[in-house]
N, C-alpha and C. Protein backbone atom coordinates (compact mmCIF):
# COMPACT_ATOMS: atom_id res chain seq x y z
N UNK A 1 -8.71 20.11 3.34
CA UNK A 1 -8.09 19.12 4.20
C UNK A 1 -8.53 19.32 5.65
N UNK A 2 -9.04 20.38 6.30
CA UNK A 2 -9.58 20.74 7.53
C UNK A 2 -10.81 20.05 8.03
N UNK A 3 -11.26 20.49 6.96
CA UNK A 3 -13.04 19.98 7.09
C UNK A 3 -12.34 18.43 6.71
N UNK A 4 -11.74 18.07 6.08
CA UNK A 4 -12.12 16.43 6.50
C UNK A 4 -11.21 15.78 7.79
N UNK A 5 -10.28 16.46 8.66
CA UNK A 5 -9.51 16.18 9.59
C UNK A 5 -10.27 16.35 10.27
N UNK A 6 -10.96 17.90 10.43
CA UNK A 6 -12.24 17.97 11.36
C UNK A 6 -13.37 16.97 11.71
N UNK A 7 -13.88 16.43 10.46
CA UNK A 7 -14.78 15.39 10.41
C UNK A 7 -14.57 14.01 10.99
N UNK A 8 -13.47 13.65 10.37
CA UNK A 8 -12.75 12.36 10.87
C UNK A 8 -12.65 12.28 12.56
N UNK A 9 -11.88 13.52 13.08
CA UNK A 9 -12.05 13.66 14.59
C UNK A 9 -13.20 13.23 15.08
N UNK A 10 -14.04 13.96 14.64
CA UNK A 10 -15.40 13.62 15.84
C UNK A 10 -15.94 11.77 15.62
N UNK A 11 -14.87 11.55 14.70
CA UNK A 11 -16.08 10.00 14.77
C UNK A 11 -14.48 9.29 15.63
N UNK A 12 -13.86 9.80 16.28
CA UNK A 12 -12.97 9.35 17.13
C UNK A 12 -11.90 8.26 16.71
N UNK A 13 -11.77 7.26 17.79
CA UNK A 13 -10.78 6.18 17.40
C UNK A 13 -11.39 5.40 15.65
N UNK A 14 -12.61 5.25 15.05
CA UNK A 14 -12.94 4.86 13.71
C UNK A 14 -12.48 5.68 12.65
N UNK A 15 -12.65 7.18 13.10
CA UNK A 15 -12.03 8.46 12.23
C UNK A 15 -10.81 8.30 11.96
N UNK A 16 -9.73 7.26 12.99
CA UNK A 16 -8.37 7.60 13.22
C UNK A 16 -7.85 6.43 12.41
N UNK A 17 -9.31 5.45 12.14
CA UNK A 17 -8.39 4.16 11.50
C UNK A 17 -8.83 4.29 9.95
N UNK A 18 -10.12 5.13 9.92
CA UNK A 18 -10.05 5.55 8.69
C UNK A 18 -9.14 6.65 8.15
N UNK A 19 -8.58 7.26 8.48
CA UNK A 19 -7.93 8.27 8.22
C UNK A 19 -6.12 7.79 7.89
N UNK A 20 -6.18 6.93 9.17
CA UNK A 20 -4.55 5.52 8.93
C UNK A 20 -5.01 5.15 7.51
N UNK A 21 -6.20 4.67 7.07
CA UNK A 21 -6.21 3.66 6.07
C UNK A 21 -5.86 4.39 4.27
N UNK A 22 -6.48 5.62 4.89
CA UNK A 22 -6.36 6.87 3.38
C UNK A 22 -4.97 7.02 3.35
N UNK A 23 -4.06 7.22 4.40
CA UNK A 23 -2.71 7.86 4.55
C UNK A 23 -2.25 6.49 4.41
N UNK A 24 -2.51 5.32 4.50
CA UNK A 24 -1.50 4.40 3.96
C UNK A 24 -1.42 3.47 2.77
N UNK A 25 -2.72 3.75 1.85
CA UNK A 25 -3.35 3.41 0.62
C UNK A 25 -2.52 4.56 0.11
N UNK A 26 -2.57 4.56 -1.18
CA UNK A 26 -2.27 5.27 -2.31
C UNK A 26 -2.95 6.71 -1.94
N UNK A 27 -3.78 7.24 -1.68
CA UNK A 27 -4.45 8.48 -1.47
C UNK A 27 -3.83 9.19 -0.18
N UNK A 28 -3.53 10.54 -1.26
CA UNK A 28 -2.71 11.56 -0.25
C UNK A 28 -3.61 11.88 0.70
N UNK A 29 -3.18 11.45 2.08
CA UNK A 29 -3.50 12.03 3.11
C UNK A 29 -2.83 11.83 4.33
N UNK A 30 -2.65 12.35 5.16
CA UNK A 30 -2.08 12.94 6.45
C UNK A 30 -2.90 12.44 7.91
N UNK A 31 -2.90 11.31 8.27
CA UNK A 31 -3.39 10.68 9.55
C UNK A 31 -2.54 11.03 10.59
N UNK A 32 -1.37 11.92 10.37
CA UNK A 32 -0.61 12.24 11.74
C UNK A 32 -1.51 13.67 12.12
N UNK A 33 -2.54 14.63 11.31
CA UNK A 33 -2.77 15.23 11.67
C UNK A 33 -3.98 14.78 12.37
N UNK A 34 -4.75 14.15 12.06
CA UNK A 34 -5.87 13.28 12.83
C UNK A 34 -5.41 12.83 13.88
N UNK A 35 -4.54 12.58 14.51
CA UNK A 35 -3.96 11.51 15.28
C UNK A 35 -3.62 12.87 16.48
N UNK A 36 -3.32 13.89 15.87
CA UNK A 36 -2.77 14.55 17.48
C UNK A 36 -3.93 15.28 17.40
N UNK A 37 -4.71 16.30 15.96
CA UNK A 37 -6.09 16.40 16.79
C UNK A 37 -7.02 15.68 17.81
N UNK A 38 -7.15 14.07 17.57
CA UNK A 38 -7.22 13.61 18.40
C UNK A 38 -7.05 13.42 19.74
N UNK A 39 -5.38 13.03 19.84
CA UNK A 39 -4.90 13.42 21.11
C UNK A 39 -5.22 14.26 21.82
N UNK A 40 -5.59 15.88 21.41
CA UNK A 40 -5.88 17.00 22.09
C UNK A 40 -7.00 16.85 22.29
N UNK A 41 -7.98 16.22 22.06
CA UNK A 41 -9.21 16.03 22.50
C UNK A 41 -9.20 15.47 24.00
N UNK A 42 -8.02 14.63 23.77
CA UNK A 42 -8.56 13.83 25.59
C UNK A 42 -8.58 12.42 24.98
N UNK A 43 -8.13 12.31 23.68
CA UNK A 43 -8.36 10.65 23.65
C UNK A 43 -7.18 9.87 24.05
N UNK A 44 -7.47 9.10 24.25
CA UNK A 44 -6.37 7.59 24.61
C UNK A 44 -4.64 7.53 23.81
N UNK A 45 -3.50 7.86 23.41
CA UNK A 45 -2.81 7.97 22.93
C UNK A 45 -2.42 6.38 22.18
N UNK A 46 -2.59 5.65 23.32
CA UNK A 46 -2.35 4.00 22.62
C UNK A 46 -3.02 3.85 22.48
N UNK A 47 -4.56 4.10 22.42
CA UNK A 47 -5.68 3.10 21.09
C UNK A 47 -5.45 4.25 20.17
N UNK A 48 -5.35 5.01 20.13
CA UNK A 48 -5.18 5.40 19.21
C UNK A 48 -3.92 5.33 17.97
N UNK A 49 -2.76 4.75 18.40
CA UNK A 49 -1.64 4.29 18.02
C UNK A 49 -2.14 2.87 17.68
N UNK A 50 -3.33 1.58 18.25
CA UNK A 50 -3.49 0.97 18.08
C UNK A 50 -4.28 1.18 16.63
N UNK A 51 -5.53 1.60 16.81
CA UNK A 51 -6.28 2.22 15.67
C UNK A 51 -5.40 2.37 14.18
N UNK A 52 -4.33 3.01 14.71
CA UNK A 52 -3.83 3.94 13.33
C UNK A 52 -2.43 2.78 12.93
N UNK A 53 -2.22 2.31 13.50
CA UNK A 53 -1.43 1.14 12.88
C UNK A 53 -2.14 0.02 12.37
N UNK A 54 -3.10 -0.21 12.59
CA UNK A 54 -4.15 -1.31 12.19
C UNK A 54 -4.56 -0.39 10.37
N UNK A 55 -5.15 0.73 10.98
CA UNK A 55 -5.91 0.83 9.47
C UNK A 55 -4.34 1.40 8.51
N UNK A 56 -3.53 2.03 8.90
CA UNK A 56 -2.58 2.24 8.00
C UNK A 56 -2.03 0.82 7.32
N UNK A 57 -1.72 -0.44 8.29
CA UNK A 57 -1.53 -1.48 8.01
C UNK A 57 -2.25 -1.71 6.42
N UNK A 58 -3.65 -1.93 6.83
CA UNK A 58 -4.75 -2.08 6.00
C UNK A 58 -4.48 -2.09 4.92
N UNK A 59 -4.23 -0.39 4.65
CA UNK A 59 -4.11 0.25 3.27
C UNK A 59 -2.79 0.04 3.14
N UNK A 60 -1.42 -0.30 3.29
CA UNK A 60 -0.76 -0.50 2.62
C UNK A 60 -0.82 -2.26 2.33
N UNK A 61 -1.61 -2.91 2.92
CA UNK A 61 -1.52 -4.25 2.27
C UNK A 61 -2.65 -4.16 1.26
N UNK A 62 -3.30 -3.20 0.76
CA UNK A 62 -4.78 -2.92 -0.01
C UNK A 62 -3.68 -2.32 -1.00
N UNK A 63 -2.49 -1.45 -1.04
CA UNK A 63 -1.38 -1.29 -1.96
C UNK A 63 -1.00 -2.72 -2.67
N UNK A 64 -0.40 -3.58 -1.55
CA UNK A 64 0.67 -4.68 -1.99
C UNK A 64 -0.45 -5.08 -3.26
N UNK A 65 -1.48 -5.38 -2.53
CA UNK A 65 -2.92 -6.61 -3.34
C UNK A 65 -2.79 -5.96 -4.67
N UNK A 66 -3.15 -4.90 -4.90
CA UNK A 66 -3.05 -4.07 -6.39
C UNK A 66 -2.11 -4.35 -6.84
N UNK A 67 -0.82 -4.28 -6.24
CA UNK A 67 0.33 -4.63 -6.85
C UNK A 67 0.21 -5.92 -7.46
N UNK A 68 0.07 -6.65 -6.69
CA UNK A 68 0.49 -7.95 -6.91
C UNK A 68 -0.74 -8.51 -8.02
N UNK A 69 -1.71 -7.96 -7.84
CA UNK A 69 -2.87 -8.09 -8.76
C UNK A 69 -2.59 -7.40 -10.34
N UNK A 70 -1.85 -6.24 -10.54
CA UNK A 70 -2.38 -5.16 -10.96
C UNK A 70 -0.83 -5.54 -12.35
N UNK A 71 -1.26 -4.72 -13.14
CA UNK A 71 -0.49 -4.64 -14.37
C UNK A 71 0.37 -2.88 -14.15
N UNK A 72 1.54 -2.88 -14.53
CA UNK A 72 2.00 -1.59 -14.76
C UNK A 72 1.36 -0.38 -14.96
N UNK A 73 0.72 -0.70 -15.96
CA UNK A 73 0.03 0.51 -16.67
C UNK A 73 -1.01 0.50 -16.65
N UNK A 74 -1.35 0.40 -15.39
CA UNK A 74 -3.14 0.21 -15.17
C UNK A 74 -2.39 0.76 -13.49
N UNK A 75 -1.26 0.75 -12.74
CA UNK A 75 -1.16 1.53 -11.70
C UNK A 75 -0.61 2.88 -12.36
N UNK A 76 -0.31 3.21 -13.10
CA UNK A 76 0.42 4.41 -13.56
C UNK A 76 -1.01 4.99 -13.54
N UNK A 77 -1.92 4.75 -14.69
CA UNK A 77 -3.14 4.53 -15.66
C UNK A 77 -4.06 5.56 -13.79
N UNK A 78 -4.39 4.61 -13.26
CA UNK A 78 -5.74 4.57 -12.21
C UNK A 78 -5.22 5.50 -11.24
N UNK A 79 -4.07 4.57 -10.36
CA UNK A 79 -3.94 5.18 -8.87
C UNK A 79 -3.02 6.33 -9.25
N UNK A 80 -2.64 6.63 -10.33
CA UNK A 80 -1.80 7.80 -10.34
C UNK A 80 -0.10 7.89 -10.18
N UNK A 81 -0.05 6.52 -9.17
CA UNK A 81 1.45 6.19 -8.93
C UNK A 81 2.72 6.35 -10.07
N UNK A 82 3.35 7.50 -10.25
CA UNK A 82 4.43 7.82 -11.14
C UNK A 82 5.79 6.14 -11.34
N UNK A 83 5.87 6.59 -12.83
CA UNK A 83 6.60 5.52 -12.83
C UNK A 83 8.38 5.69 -11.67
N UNK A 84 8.49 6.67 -12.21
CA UNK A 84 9.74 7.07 -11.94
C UNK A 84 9.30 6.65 -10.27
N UNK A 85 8.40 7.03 -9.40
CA UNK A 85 8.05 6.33 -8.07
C UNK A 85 8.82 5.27 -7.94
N UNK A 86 7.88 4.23 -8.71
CA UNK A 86 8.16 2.85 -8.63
C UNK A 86 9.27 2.27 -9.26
N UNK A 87 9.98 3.38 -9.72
CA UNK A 87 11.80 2.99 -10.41
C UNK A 87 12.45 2.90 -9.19
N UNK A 88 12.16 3.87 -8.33
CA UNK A 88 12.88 4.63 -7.06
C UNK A 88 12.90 3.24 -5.84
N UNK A 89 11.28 2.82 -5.86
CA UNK A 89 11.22 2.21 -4.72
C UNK A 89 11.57 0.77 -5.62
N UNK A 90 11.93 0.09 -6.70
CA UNK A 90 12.15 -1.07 -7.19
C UNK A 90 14.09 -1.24 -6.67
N UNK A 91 14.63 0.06 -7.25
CA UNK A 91 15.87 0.06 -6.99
C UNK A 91 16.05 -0.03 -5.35
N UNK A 92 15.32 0.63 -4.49
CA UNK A 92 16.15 0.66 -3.07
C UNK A 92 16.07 -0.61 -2.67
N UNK A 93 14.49 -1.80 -3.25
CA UNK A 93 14.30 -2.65 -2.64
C UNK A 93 14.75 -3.74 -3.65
N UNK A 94 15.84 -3.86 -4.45
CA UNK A 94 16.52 -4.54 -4.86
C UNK A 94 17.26 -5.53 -4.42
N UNK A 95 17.34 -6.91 -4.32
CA UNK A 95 18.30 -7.40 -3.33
C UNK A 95 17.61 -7.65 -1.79
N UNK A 96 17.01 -6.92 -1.59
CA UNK A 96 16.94 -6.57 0.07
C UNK A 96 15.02 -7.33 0.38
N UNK A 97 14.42 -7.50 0.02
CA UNK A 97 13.69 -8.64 0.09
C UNK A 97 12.15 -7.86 0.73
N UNK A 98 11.77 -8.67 1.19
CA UNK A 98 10.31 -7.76 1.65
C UNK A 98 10.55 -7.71 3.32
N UNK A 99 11.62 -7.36 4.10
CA UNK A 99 11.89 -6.28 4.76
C UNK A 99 11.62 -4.60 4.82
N UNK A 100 12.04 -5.10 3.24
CA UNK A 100 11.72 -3.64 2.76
C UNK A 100 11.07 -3.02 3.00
N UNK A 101 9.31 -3.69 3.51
CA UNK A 101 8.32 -3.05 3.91
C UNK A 101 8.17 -2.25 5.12
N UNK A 102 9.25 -2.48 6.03
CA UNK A 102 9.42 -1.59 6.98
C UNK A 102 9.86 -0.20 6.60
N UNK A 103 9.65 0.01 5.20
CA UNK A 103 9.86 2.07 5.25
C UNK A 103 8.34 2.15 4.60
N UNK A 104 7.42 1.23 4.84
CA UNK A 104 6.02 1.72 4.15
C UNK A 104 6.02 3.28 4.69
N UNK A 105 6.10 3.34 5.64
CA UNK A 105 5.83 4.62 6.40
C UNK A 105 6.74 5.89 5.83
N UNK A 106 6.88 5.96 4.60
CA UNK A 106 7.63 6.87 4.21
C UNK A 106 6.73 7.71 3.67
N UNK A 107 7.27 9.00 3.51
CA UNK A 107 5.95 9.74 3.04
C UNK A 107 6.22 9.53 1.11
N UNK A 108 5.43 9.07 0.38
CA UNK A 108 5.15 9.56 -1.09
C UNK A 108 5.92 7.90 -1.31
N UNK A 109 6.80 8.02 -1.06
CA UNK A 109 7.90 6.39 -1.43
C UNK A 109 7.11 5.29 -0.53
N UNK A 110 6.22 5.15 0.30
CA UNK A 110 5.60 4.15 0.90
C UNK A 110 4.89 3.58 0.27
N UNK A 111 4.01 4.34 -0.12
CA UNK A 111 2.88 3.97 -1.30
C UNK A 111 3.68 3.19 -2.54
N UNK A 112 4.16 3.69 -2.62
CA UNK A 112 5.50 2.92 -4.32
C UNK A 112 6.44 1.62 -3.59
N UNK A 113 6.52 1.89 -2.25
CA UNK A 113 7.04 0.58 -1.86
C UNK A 113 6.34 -0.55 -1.79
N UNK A 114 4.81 -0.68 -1.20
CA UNK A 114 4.19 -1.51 -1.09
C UNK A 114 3.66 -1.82 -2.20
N UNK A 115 3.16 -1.05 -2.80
CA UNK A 115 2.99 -1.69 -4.36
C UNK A 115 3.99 -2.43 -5.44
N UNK A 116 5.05 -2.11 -5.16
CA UNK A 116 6.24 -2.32 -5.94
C UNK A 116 6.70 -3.79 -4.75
N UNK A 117 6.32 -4.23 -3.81
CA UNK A 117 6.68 -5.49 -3.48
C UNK A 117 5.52 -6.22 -3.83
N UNK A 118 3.91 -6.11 -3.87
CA UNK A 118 3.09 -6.48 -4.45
C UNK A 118 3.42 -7.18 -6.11
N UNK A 119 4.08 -6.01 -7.06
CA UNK A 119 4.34 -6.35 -8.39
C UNK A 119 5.69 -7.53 -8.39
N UNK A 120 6.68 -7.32 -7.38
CA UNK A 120 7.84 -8.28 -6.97
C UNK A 120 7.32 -9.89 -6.43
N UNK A 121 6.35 -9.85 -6.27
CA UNK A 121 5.58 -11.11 -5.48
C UNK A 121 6.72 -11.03 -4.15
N UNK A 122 6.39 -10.41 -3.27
CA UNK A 122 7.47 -10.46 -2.23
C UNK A 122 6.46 -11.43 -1.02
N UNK A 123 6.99 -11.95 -0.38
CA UNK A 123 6.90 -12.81 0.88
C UNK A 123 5.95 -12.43 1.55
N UNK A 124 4.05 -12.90 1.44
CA UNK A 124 3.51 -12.18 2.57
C UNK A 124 3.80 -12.02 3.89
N UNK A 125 4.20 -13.20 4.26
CA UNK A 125 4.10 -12.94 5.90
C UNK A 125 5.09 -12.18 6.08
N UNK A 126 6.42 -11.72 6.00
CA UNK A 126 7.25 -11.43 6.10
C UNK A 126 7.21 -9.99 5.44
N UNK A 127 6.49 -9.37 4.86
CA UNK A 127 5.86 -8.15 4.32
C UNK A 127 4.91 -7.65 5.39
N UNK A 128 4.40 -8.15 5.25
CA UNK A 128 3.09 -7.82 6.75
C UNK A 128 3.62 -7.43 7.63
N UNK A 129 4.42 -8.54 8.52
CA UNK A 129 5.21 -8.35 9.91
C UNK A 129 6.26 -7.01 9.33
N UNK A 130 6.88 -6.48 8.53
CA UNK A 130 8.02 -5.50 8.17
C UNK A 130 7.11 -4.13 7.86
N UNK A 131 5.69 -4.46 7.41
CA UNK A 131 4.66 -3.16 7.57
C UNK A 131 4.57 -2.93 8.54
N UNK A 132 3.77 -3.55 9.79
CA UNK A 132 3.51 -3.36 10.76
C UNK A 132 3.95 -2.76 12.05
N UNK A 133 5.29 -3.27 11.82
CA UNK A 133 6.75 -2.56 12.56
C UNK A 133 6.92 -1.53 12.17
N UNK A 134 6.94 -0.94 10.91
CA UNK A 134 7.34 0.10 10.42
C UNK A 134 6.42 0.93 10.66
N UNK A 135 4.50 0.80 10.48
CA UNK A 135 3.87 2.10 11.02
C UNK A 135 3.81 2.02 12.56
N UNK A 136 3.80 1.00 13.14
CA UNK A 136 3.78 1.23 14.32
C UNK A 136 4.88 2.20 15.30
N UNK A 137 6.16 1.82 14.79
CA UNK A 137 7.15 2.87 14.74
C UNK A 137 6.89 4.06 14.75
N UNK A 138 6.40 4.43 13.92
CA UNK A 138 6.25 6.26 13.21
C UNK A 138 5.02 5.80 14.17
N UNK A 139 3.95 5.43 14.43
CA UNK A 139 2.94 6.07 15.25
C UNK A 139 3.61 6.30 17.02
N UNK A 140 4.48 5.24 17.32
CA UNK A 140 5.13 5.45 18.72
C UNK A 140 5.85 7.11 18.55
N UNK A 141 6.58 7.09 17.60
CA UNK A 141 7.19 8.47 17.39
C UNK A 141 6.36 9.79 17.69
N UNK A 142 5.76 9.72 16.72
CA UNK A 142 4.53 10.57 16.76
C UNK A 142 3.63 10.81 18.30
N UNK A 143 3.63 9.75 18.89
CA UNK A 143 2.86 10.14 20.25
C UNK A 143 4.11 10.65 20.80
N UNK A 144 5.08 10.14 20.82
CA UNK A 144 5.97 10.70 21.90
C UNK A 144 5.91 12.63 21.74
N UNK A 145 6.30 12.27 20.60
CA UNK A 145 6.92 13.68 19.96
C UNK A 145 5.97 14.85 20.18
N UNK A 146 4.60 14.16 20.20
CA UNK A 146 2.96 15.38 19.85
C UNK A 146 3.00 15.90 21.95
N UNK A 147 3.18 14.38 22.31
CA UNK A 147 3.06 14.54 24.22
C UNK A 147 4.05 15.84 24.63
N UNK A 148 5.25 15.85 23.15
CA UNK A 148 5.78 16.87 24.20
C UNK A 148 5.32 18.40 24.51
N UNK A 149 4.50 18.50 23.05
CA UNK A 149 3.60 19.85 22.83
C UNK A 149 1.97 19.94 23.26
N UNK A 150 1.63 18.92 22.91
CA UNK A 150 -0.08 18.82 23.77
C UNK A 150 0.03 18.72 25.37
């Protein structure tokens, strides 16, 4: 995981939206650690918050699409996504509509959320705008929080 945080760094604000896009797709990875290596470099804190909400965006609407594309057992099957996941994130987002998408940013349950409103046919626009808020959130957090130690 070093050598590719490492790597990602040097290709800068692109590293940071590729790295948003892995951490908000189905594939375990960690763009908050990219994001303050970054920072400590000397880079920009808001493009880089810009960057990493854009490509995290990305990949969790590259989630919904599968979803909404995708058969049960061909996400269990491929991306790995546990059912019991998508029990978890079907029940919280029960009722409650594609708002919901504002906890994409959860760690392990994000991934199962956006896919699991994908399989719900939930409301694009209104999914989008409730992603977007939601990583942008956790990336405002995250700068604040990293500024107080870098």
């Amino acid at each position: 995981m070093d050598f590719i945080v490492n790597l990602l760094s040097q290709y800068g604000y692109w590293g940071m939206l590729l790295a948003a896009f892995l951490a908000g797709s189905f594939f375990p990875f960690s763009s908050e650690a990219v994001m303050v290596a970054l920072m400590a470099t000397g880079l920009d804190p808001w493009m880089l918050m810009i960057y990493g909400t854009v490509g995290n965006v990305m990949g969790s609407v590259f989630n919904y699409c599968v979803g909404r594309m995708g058969k049960l057992e061909w996400i269990e099957k491929y991306l790995h996504v546990k059912k019991q996941d998508l029990d978890k994130a079907h029940k919280f987002l029960a009722g409650r509509g594609a708002w919901m998408g504002f906890f994409a940013f959860l760690p392990v349950l994000g991934s199962a959320i956006t896919i699991a409103l994908g399989l719900m046919r939930s409301n694009v626009v209104i999914t989008f705008i409730a992603i977007t808020l939601g990583k942008l959130f956790r990336y405002i957090i995250l700068i604040y929080g990293a500024g107080l130690f870098i």
